[in-house]
N, C-alpha and C. Protein backbone atom coordinates (compact mmCIF):
# COMPACT_ATOMS: atom_id res chain seq x y z
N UNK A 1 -25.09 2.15 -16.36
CA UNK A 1 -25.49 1.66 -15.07
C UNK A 1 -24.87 0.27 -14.87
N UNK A 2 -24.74 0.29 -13.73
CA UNK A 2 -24.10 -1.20 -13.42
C UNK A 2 -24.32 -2.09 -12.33
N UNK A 3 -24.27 -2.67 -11.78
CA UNK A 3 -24.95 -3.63 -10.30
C UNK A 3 -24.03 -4.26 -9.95
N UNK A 4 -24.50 -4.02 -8.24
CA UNK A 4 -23.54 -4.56 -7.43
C UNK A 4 -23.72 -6.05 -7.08
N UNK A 5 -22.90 -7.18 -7.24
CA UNK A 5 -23.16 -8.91 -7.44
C UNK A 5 -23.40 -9.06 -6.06
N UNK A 6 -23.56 -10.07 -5.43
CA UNK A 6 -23.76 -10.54 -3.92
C UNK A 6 -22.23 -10.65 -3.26
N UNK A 7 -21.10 -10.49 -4.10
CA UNK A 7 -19.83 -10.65 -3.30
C UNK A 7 -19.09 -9.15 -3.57
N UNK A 8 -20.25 -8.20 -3.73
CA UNK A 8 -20.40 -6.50 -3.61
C UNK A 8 -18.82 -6.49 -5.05
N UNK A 9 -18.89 -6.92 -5.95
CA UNK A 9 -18.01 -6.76 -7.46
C UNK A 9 -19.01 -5.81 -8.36
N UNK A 10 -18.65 -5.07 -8.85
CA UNK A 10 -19.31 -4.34 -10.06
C UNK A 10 -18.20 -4.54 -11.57
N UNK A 11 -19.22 -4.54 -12.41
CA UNK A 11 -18.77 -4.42 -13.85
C UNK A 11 -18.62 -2.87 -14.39
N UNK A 12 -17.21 -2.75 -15.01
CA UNK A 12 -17.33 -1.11 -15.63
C UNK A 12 -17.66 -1.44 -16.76
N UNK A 13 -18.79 -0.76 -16.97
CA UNK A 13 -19.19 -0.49 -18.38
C UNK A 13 -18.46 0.10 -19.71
N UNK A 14 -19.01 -1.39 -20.71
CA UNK A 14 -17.66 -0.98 -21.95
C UNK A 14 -17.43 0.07 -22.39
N UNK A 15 -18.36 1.22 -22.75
CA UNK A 15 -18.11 2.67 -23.10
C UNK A 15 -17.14 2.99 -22.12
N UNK A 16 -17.03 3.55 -20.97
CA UNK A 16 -16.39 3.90 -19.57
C UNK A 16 -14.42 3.07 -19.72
N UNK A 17 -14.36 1.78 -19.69
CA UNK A 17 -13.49 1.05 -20.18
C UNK A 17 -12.59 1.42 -21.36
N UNK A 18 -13.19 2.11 -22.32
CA UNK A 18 -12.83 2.00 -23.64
C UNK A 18 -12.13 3.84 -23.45
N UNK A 19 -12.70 4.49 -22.78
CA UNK A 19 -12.20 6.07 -22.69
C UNK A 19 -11.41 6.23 -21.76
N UNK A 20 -11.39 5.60 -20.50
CA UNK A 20 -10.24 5.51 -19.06
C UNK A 20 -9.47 4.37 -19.88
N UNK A 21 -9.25 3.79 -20.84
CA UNK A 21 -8.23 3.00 -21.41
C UNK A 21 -8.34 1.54 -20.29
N UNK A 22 -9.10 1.15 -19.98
CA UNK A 22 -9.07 0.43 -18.75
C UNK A 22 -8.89 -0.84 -19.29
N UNK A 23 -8.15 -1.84 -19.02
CA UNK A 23 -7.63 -3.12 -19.09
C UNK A 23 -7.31 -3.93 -17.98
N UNK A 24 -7.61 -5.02 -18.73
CA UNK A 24 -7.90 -6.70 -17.60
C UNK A 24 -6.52 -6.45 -16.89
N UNK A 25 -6.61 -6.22 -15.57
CA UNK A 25 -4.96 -6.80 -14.32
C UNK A 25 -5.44 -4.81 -14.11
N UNK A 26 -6.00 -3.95 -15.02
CA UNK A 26 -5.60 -2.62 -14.21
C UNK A 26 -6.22 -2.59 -12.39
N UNK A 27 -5.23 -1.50 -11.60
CA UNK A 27 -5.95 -1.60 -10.57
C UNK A 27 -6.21 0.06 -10.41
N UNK A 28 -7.72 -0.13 -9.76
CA UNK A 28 -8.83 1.57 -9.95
C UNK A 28 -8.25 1.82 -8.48
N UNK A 29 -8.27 2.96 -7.95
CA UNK A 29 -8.82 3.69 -6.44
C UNK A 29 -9.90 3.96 -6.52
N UNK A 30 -10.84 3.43 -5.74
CA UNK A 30 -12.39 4.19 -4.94
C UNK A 30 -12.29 4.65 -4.07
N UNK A 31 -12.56 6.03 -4.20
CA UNK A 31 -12.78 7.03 -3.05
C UNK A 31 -14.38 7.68 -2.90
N UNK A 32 -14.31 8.37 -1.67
CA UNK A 32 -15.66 9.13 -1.34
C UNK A 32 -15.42 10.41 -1.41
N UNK A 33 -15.87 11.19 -2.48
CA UNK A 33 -15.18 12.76 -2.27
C UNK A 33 -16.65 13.14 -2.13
N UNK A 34 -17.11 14.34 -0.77
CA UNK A 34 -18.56 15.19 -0.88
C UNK A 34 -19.76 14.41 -0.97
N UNK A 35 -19.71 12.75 -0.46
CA UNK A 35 -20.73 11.89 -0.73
C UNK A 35 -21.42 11.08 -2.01
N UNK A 36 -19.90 11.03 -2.47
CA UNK A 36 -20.00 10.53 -4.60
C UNK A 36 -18.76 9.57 -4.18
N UNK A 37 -19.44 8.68 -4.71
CA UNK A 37 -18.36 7.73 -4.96
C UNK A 37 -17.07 8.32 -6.30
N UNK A 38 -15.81 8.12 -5.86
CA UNK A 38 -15.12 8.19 -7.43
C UNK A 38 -14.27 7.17 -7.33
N UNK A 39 -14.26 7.18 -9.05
CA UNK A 39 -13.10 5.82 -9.72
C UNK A 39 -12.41 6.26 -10.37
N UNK A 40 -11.06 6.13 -9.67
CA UNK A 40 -10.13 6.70 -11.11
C UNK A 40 -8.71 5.24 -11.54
N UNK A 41 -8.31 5.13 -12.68
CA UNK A 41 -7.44 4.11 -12.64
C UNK A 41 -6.32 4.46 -11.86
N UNK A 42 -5.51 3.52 -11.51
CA UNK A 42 -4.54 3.41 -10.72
C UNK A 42 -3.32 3.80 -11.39
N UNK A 43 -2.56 5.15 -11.58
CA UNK A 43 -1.41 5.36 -12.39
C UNK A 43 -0.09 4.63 -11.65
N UNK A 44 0.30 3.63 -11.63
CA UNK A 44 1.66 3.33 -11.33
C UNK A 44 2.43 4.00 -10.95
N UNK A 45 3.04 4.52 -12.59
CA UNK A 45 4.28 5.03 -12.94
C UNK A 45 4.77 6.32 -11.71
N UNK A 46 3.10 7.44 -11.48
CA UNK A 46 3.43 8.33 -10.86
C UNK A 46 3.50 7.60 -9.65
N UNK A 47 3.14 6.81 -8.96
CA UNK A 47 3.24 6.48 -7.69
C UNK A 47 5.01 5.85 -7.28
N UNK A 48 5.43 5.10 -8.32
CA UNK A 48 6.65 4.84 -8.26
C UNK A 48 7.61 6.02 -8.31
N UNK A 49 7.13 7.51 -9.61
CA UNK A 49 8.36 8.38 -8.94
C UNK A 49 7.76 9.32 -7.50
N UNK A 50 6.69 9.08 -7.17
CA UNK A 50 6.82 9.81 -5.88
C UNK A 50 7.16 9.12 -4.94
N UNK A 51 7.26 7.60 -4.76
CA UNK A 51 7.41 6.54 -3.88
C UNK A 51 9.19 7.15 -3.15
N UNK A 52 10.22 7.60 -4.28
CA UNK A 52 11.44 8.00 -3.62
C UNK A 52 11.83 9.52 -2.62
N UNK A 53 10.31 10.20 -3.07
CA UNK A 53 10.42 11.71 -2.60
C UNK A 53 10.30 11.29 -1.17
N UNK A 54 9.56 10.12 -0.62
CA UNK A 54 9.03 10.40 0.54
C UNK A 54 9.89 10.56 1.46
N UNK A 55 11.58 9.78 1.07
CA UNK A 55 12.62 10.26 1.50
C UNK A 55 12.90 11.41 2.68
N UNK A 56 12.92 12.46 1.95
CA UNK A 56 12.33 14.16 1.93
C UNK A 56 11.30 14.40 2.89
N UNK A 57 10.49 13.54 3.09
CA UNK A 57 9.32 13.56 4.30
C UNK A 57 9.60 13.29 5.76
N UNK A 58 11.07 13.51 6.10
CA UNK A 58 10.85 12.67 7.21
C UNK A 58 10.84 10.86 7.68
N UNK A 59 10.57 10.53 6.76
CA UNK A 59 10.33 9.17 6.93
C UNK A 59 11.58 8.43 6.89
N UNK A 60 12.11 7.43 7.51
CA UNK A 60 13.88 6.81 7.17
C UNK A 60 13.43 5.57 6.15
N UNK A 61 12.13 4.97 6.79
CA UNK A 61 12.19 3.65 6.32
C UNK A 61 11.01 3.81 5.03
N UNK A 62 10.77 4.09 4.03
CA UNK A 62 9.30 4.39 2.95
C UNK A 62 8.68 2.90 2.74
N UNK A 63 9.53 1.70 3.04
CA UNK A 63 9.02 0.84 2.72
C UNK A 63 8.27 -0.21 4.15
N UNK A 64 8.77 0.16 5.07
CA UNK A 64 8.54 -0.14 6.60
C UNK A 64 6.78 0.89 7.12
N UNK A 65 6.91 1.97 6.05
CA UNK A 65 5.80 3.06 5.98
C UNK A 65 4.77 2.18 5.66
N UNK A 66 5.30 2.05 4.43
CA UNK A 66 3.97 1.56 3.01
C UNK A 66 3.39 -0.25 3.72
N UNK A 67 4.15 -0.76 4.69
CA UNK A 67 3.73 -1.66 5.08
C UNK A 67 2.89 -1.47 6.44
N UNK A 68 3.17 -0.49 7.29
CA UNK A 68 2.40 -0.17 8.50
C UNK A 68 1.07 0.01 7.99
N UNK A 69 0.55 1.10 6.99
CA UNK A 69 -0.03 1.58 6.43
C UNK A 69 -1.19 0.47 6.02
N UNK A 70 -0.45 -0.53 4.99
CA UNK A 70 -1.33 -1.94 4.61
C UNK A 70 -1.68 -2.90 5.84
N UNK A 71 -1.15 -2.54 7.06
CA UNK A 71 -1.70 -3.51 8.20
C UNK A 71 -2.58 -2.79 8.61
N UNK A 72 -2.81 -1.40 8.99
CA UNK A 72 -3.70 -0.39 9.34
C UNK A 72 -4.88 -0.86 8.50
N UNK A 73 -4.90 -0.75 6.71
CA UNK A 73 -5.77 -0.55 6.29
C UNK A 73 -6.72 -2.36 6.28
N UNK A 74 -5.57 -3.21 6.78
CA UNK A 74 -6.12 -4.68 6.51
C UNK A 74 -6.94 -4.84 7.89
N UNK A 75 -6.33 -4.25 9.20
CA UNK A 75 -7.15 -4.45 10.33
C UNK A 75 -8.23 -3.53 10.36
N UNK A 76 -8.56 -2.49 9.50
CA UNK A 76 -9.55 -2.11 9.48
C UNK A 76 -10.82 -2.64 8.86
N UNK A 77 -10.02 -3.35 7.60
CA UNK A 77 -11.32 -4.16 6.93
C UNK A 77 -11.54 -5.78 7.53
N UNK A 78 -10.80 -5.98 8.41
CA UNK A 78 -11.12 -7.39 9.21
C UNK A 78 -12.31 -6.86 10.04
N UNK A 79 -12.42 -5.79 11.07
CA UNK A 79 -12.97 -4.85 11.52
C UNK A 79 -14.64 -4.60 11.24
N UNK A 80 -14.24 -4.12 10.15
CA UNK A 80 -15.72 -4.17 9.52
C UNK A 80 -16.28 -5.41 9.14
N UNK A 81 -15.50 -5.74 8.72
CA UNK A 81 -16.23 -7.97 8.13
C UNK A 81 -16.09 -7.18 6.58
N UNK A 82 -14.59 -6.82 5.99
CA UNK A 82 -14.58 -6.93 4.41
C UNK A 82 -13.72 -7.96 4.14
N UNK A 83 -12.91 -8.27 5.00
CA UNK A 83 -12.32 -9.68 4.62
C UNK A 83 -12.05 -11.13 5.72
């Protein structure tokens, strides 16, 4: 079990840490799947080789994408009052 601080941060618990291999600088995704929160670590590596497929998608610019995308997701959390 773990608790949420007043600046909404949680601690992963050392068992949990020690089996997801989880280390200080890793970065997690939180998602809502079916009304459950999930945490899974953040794999890089695969995101970097799919980062060139997107090519293949239609898309000209992947990096003009991945930045629309981070203004979308930043004016959404201004939006709500997360940052």
């Amino acid at each position: 079990m773990t608790k949420v601080t007043r600046n909404y941060q949680i601690t992963v618990p050392r068992d949990v840490r020690e089996m997801a291999n989880i280390k200080e600088g890793d970065k997690l995704v939180i998602t809502m799947e079916k009304g459950e929160i999930k945490m899974k670590k953040f794999d890089e590596d695969i995101f970097k080789r799919a980062f060139g497929s997107w090519k293949n998608a239609g898309i000209k610019d992947s990096v003009k994408y991945v930045r629309d995308i981070r203004k979308e997701w930043e004016h959404r959390a201004k939006r709500l009052g997360l940052r």
